[in-house]
PDB file of N, CA and C in Angstrom:
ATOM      1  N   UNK A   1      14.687  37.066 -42.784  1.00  0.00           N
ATOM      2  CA  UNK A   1      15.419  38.318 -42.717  1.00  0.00           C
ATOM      3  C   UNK A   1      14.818  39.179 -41.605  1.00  0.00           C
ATOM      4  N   UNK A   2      15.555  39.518 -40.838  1.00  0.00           N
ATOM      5  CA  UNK A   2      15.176  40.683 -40.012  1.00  0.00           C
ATOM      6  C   UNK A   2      14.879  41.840 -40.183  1.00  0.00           C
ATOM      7  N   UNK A   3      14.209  42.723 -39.458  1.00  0.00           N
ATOM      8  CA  UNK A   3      13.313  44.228 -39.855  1.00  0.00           C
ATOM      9  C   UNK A   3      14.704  45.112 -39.826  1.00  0.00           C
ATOM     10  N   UNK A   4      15.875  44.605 -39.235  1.00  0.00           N
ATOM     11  CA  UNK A   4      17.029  45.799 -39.404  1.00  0.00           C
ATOM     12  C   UNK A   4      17.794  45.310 -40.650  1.00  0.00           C
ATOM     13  N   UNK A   5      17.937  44.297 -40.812  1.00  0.00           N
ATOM     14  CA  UNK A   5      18.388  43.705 -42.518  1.00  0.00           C
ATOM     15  C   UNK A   5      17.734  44.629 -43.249  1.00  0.00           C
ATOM     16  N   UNK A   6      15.769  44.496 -43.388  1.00  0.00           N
ATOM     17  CA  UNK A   6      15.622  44.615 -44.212  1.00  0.00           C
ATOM     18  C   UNK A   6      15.361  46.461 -44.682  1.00  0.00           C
ATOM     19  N   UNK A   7      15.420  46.934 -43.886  1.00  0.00           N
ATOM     20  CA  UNK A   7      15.594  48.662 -43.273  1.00  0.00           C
ATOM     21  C   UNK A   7      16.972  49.134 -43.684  1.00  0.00           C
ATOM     22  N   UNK A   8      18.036  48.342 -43.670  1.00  0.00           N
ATOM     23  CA  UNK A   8      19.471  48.655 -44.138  1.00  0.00           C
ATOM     24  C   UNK A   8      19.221  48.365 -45.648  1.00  0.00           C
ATOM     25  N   UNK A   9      18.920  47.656 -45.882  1.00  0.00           N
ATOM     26  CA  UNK A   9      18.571  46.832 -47.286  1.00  0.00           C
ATOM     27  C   UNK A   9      17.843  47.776 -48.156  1.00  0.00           C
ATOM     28  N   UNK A  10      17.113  48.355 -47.551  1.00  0.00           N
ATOM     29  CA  UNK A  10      16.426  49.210 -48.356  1.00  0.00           C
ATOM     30  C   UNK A  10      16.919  50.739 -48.457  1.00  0.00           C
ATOM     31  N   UNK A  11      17.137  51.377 -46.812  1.00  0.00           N
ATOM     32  CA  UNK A  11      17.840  52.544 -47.442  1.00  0.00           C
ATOM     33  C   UNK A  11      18.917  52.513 -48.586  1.00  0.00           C
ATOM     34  N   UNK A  12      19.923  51.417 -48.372  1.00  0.00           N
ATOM     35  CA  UNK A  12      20.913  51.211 -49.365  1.00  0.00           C
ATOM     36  C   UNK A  12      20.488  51.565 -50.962  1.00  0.00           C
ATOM     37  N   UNK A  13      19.227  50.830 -51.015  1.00  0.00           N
ATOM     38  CA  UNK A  13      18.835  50.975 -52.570  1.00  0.00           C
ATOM     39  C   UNK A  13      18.537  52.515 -52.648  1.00  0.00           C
ATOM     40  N   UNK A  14      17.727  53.058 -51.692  1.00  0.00           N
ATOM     41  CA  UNK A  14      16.963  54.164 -52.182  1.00  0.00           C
ATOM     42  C   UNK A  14      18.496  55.278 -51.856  1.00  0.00           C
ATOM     43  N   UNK A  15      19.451  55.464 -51.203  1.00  0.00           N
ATOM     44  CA  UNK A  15      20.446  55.884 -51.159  1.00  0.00           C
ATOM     45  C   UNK A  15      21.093  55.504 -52.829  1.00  0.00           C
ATOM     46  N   UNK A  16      21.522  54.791 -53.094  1.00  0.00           N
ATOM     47  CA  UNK A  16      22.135  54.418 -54.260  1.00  0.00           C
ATOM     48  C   UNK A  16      21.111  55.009 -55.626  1.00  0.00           C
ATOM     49  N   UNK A  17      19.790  54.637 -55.533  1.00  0.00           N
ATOM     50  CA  UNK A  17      18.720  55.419 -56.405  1.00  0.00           C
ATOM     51  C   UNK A  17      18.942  57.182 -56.683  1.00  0.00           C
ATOM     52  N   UNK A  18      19.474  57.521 -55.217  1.00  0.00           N
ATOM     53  CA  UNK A  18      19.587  58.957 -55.114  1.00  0.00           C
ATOM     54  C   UNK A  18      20.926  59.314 -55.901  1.00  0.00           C
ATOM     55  N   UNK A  19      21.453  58.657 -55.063  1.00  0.00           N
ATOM     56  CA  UNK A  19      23.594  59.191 -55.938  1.00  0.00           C
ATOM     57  C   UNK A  19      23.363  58.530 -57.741  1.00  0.00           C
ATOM     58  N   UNK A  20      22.737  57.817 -58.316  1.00  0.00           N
ATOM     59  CA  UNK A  20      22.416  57.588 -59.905  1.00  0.00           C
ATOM     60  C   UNK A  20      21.722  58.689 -60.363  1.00  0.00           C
ATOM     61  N   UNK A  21      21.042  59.359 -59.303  1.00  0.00           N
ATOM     62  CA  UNK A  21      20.388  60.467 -59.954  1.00  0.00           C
ATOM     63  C   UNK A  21      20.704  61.414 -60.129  1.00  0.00           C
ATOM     64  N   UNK A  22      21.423  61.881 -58.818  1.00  0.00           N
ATOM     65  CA  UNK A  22      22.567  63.335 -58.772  1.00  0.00           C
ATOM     66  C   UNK A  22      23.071  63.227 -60.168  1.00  0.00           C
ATOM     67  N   UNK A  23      24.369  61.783 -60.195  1.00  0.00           N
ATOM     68  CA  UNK A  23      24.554  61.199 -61.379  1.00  0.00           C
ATOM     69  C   UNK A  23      24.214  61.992 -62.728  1.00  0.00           C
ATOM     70  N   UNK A  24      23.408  61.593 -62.987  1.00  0.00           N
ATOM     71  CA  UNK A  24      22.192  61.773 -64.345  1.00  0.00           C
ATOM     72  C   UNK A  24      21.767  63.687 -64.204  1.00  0.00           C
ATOM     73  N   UNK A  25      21.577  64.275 -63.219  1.00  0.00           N
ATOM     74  CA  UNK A  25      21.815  65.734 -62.920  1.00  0.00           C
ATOM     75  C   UNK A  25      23.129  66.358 -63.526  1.00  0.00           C
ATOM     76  N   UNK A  26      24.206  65.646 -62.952  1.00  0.00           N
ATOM     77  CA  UNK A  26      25.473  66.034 -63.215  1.00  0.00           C
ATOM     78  C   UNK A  26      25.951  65.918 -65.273  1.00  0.00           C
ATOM     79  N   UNK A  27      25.254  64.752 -65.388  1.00  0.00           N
ATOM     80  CA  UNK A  27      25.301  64.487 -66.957  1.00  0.00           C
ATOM     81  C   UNK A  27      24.557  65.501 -67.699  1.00  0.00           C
ATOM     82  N   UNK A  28      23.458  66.022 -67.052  1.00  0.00           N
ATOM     83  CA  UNK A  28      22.457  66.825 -67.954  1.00  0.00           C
ATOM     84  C   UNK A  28      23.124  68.546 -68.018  1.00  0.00           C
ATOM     85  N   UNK A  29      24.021  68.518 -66.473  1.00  0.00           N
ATOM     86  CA  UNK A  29      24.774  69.746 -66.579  1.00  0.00           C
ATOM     87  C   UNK A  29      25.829  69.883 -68.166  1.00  0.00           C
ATOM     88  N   UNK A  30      26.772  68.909 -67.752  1.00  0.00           N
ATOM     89  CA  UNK A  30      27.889  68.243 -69.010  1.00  0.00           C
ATOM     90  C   UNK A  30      27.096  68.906 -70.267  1.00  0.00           C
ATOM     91  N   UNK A  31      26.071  67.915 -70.433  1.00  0.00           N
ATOM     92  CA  UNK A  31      25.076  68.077 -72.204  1.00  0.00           C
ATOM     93  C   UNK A  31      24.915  69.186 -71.980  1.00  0.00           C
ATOM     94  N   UNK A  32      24.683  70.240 -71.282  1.00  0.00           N
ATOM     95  CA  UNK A  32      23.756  71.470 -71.659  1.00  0.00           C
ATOM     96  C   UNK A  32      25.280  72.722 -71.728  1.00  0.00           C
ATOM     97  N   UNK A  33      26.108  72.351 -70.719  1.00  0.00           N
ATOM     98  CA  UNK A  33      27.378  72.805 -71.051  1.00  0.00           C
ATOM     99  C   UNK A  33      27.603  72.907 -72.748  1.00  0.00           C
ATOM    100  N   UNK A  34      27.854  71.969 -73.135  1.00  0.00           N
ATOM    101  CA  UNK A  34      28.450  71.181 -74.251  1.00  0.00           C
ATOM    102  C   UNK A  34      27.950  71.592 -75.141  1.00  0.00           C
ATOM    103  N   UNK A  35      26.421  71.761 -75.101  1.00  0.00           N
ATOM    104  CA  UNK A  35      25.459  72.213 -76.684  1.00  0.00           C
ATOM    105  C   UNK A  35      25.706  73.767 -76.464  1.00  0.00           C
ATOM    106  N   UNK A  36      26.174  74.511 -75.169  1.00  0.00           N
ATOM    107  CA  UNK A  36      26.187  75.536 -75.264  1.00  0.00           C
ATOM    108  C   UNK A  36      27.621  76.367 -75.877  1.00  0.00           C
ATOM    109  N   UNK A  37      28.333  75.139 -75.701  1.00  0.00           N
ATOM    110  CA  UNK A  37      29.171  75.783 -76.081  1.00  0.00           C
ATOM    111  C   UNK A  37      29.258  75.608 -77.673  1.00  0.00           C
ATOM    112  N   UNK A  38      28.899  74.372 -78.094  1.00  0.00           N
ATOM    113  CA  UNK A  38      28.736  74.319 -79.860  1.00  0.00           C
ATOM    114  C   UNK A  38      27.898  75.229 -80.109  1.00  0.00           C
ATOM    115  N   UNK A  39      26.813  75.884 -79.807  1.00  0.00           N
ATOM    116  CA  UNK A  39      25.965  76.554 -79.906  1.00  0.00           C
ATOM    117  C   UNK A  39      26.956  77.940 -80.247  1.00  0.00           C
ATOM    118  N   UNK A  40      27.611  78.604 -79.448  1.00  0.00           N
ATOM    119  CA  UNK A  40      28.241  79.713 -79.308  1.00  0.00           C
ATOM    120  C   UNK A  40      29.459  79.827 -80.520  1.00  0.00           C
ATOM    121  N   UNK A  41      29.785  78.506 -80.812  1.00  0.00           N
ATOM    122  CA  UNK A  41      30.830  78.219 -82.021  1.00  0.00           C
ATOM    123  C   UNK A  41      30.135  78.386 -83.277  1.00  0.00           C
ATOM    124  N   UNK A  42      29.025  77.656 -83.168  1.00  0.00           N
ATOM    125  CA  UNK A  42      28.116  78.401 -84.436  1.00  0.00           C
ATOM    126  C   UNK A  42      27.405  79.652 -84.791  1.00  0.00           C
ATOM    127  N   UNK A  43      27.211  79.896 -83.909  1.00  0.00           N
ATOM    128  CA  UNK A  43      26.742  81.417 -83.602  1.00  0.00           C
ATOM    129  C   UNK A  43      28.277  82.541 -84.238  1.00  0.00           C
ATOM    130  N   UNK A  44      29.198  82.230 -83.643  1.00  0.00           N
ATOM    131  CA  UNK A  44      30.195  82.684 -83.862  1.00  0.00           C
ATOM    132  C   UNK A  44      30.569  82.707 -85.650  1.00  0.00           C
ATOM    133  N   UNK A  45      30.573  81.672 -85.885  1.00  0.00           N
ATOM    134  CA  UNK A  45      31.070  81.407 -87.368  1.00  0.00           C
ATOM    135  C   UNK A  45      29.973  82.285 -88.262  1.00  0.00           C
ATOM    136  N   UNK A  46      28.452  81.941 -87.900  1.00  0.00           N
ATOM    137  CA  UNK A  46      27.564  82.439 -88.688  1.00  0.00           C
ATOM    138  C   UNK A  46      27.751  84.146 -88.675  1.00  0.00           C
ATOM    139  N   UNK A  47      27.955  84.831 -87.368  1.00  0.00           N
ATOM    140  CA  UNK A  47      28.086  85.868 -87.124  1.00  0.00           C
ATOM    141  C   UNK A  47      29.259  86.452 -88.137  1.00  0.00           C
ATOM    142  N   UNK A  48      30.006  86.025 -88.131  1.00  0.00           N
ATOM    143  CA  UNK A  48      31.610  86.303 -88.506  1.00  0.00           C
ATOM    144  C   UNK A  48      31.716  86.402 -90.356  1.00  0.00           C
ATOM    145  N   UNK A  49      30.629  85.326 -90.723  1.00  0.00           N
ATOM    146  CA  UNK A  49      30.366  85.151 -92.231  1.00  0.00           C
ATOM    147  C   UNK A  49      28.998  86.723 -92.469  1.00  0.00           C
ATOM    148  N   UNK A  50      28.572  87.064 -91.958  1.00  0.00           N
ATOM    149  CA  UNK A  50      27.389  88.092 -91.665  1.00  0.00           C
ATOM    150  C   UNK A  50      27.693  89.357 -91.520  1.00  0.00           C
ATOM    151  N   UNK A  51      28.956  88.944 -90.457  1.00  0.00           N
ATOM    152  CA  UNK A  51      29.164  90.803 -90.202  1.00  0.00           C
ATOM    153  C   UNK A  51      29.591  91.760 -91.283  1.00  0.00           C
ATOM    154  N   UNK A  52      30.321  91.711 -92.430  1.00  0.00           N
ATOM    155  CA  UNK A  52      30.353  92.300 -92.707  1.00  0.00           C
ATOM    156  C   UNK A  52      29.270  92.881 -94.157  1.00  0.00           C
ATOM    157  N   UNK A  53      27.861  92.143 -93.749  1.00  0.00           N
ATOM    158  CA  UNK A  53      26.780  93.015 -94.223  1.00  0.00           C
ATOM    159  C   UNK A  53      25.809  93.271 -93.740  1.00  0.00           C
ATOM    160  N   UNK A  54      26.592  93.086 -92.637  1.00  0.00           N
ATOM    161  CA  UNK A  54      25.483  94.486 -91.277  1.00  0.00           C
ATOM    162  C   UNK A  54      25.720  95.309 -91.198  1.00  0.00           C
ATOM    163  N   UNK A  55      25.217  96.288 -90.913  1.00  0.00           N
ATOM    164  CA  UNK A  55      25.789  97.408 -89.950  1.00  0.00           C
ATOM    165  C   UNK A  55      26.055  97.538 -88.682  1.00  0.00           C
ATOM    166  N   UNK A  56      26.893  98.489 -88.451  1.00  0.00           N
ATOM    167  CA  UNK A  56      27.611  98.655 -87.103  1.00  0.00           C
ATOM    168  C   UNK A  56      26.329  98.036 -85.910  1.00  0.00           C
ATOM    169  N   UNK A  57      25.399  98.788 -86.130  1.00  0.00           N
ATOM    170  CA  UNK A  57      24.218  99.167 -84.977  1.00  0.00           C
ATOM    171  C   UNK A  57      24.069  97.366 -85.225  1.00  0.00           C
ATOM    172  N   UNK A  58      23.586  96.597 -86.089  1.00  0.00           N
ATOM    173  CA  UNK A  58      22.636  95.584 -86.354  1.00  0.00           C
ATOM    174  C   UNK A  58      24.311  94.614 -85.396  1.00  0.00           C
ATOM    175  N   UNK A  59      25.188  94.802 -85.710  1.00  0.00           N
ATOM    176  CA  UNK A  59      26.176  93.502 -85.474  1.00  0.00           C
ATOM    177  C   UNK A  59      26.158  94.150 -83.741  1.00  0.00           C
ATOM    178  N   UNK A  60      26.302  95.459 -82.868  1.00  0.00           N
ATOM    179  CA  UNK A  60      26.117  95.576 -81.556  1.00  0.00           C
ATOM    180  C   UNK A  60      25.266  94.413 -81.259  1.00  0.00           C
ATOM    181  N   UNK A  61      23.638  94.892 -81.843  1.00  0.00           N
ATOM    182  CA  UNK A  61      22.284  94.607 -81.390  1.00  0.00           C
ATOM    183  C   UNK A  61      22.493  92.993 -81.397  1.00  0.00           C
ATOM    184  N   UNK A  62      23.193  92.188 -82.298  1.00  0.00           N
ATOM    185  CA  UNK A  62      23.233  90.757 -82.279  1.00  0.00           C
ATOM    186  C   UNK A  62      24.062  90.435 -81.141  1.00  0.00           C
ATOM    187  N   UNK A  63      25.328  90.979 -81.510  1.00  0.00           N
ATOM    188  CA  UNK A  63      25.982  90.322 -79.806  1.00  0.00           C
ATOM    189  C   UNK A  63      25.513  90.626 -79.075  1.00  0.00           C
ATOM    190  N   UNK A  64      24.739  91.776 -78.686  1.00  0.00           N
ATOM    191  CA  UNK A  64      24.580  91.431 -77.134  1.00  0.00           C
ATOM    192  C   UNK A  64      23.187  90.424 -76.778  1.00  0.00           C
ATOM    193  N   UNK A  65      22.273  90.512 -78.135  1.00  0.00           N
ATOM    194  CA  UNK A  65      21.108  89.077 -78.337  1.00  0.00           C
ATOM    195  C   UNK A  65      21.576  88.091 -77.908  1.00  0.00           C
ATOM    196  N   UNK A  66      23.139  88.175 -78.194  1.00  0.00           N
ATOM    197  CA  UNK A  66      23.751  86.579 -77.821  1.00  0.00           C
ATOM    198  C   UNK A  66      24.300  86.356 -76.529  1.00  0.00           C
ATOM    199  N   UNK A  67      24.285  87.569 -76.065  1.00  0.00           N
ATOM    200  CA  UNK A  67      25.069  87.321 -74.723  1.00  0.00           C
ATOM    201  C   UNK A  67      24.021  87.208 -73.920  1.00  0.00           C
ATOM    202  N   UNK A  68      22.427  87.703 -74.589  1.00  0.00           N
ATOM    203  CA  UNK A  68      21.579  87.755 -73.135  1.00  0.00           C
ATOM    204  C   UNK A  68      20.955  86.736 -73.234  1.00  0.00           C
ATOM    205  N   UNK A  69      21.033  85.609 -74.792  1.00  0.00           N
ATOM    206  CA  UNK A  69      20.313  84.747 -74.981  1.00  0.00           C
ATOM    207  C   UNK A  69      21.465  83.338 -74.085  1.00  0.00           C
ATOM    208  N   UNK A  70      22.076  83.625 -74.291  1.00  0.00           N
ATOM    209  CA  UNK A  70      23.138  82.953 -73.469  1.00  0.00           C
ATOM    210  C   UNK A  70      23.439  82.924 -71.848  1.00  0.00           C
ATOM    211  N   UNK A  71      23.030  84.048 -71.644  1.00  0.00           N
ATOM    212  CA  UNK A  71      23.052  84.273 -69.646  1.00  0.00           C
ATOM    213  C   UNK A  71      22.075  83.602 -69.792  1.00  0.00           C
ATOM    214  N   UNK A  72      20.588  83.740 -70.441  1.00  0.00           N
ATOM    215  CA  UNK A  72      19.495  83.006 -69.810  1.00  0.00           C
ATOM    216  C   UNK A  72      19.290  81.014 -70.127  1.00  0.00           C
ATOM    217  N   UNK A  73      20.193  80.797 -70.735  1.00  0.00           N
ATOM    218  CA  UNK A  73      19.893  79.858 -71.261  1.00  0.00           C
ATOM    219  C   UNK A  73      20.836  78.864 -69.914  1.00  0.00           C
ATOM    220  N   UNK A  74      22.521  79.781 -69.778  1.00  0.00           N
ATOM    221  CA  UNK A  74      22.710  79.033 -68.600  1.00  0.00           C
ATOM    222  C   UNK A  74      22.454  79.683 -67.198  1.00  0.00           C
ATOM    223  N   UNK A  75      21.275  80.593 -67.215  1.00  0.00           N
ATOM    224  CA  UNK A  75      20.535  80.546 -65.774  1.00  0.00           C
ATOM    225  C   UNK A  75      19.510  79.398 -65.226  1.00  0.00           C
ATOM    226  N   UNK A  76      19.352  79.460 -66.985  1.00  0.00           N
ATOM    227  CA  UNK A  76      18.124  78.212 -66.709  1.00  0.00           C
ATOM    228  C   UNK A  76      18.646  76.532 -66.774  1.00  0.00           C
ATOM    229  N   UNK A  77      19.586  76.184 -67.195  1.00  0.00           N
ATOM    230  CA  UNK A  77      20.225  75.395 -66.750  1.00  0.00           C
ATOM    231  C   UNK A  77      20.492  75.104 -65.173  1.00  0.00           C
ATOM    232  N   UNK A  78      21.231  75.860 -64.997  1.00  0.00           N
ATOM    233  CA  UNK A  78      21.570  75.921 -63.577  1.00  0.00           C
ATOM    234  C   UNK A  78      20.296  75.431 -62.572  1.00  0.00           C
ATOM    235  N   UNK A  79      19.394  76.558 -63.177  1.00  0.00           N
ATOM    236  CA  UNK A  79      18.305  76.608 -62.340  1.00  0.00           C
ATOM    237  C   UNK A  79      17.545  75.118 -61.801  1.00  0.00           C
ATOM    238  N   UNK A  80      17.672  74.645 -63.393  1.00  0.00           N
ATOM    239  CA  UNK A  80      16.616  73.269 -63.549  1.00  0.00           C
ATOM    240  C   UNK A  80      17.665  72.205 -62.910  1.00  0.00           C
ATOM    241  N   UNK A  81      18.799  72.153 -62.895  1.00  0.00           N
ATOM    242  CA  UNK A  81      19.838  71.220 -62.632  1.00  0.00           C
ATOM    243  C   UNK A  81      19.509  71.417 -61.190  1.00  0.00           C
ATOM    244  N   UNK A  82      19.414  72.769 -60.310  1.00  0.00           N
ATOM    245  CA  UNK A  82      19.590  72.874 -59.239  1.00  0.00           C
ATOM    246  C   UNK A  82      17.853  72.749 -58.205  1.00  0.00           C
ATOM    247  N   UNK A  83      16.858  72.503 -58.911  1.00  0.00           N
ATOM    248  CA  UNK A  83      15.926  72.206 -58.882  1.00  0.00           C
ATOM    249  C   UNK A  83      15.710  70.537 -58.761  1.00  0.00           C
ATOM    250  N   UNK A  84      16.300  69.890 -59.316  1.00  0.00           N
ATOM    251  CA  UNK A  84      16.077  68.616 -59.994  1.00  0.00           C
ATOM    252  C   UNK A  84      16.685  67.924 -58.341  1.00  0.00           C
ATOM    253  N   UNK A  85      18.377  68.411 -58.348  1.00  0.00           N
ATOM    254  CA  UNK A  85      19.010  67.956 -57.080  1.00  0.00           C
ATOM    255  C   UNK A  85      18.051  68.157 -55.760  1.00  0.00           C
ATOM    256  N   UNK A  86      17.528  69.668 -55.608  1.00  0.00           N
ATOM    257  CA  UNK A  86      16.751  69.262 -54.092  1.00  0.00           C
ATOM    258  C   UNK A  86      15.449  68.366 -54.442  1.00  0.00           C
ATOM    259  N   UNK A  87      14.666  68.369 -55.311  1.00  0.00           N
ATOM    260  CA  UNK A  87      13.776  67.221 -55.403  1.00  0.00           C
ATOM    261  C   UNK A  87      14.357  65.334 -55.128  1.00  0.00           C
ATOM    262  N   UNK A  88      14.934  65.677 -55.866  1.00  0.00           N
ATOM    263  CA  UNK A  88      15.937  64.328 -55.400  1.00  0.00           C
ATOM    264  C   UNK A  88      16.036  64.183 -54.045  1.00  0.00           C
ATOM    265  N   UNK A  89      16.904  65.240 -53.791  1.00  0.00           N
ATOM    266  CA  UNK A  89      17.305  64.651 -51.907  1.00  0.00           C
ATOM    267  C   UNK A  89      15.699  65.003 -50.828  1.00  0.00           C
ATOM    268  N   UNK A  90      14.834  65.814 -51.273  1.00  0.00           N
ATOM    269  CA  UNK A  90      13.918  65.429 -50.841  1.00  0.00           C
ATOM    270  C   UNK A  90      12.997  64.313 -50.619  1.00  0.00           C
ATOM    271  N   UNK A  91      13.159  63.812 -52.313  1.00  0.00           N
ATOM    272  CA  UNK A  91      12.560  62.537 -52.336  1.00  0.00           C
ATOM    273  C   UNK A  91      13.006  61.250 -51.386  1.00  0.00           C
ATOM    274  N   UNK A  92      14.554  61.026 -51.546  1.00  0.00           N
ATOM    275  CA  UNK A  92      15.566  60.355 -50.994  1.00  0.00           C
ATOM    276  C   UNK A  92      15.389  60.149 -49.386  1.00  0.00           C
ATOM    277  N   UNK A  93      15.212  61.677 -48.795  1.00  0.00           N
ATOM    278  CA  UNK A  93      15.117  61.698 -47.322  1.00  0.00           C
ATOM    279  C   UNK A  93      13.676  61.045 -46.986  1.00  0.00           C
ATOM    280  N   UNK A  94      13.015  61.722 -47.673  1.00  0.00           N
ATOM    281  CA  UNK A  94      11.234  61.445 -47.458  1.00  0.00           C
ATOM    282  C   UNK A  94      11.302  59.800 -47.183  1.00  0.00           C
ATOM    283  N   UNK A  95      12.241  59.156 -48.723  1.00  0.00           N
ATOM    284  CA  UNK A  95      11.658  57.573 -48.496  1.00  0.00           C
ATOM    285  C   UNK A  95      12.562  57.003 -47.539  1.00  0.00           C
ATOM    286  N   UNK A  96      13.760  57.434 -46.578  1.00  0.00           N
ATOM    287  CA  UNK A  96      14.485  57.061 -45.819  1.00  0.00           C
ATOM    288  C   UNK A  96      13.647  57.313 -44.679  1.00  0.00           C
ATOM    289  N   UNK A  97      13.153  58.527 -44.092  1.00  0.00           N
ATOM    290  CA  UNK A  97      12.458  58.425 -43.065  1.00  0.00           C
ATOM    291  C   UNK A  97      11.229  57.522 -43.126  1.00  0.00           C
ATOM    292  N   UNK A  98      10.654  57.605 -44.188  1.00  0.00           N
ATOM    293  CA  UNK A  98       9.488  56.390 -44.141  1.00  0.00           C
ATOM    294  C   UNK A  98      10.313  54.972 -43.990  1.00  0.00           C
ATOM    295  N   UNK A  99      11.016  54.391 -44.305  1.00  0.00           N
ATOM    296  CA  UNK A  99      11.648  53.108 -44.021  1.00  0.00           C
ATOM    297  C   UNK A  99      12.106  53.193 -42.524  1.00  0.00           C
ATOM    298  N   UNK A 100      12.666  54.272 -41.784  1.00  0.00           N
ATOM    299  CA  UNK A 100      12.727  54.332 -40.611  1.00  0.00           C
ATOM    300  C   UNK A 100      11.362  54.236 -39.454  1.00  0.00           C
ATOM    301  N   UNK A 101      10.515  55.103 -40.187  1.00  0.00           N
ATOM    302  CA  UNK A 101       9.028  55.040 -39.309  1.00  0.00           C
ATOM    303  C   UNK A 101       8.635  53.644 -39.645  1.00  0.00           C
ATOM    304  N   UNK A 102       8.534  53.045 -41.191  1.00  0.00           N
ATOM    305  CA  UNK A 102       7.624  52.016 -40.823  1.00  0.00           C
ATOM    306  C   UNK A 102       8.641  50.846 -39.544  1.00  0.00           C
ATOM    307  N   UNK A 103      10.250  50.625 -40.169  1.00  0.00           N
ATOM    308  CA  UNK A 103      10.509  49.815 -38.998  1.00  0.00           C
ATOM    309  C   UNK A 103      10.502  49.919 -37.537  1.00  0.00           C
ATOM    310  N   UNK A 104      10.327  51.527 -37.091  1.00  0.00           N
ATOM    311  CA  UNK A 104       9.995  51.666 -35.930  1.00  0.00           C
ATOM    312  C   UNK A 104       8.642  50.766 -35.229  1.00  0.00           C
ATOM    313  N   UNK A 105       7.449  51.489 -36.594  1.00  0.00           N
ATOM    314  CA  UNK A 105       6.004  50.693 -36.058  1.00  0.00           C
ATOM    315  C   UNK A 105       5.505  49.330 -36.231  1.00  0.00           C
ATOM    316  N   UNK A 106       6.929  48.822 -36.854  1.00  0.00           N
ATOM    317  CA  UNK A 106       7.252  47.045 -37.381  1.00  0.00           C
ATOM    318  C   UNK A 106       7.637  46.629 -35.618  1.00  0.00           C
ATOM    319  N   UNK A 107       8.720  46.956 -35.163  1.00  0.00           N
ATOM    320  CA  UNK A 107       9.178  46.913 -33.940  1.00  0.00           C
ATOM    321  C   UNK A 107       8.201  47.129 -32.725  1.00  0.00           C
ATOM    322  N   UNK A 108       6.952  48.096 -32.617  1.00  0.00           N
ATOM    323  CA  UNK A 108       6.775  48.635 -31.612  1.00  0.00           C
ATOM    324  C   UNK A 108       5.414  47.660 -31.472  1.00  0.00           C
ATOM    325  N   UNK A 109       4.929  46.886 -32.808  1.00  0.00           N
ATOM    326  CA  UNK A 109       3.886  46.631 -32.694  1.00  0.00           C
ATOM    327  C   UNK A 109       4.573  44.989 -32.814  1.00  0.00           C
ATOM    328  N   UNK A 110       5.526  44.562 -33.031  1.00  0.00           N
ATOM    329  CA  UNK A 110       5.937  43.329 -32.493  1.00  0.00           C
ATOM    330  C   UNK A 110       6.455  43.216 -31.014  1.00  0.00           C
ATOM    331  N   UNK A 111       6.437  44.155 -30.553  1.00  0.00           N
ATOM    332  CA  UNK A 111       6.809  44.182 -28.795  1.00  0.00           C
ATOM    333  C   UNK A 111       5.299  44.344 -28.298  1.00  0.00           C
ATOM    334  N   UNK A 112       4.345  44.823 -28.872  1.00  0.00           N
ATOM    335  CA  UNK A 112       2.782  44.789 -28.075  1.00  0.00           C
ATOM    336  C   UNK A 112       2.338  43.508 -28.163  1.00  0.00           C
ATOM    337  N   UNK A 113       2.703  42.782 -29.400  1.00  0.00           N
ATOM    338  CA  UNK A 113       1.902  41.888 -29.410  1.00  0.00           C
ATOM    339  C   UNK A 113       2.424  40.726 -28.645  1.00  0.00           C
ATOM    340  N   UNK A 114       3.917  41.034 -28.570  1.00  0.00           N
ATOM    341  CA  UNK A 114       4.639  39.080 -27.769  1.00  0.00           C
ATOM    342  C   UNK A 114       4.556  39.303 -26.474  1.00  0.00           C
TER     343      UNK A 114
END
């Protein structure tokens, strides 16, 4: 096999390694979507069975617990989802340019030596 076979050969994998991962990013968005929203359905029901032996002030003070426990929960989603992706394509590029450098110094040091 040749050093450009095996340089194509390999970005391919570590390219394909990368898009399974986005992948698996994109899935963890879905799940965290998903529990958030069952989350909010239960919250809801429990609330709804509750309110009327709260008081006014105590049922405010809960919704908006829920609304701020809820912004942060999908900030931090976001956040970690959007964290996860540039590590990825960092990683991805990092091991693409290394497969490029080493076949460069595969090449440069088979032309010194013949």
């Amino acid at each position: 096999m040749t050093t450009e076979k095996i340089t194509a050969t390999a970005k391919t994998v570590i390219a394909n390694v990368g898009n399974t991962a986005h992948q698996g990013v994109g899935l963890y968005r879905k799940g965290g979507k998903r529990l958030a929203t069952v989350m909010g359905k239960r919250w809801d029901a429990a609330f709804k069975d509750a309110s009327p032996k709260l008081s006014a002030e105590t049922r405010k003070n809960a919704a908006h617990a829920q609304e701020v426990i809820g912004s942060y929960y999908s900030r931090g989603l976001a956040l970690s989802a959007d964290g996860a992706v540039v590590v990825i394509d960092t990683l991805v590029g990092g091991a693409i340019t290394a497969i490029d450098l080493a076949a460069t110094l595969k090449q440069a040091y088979g032309q010194k030596s013949a």
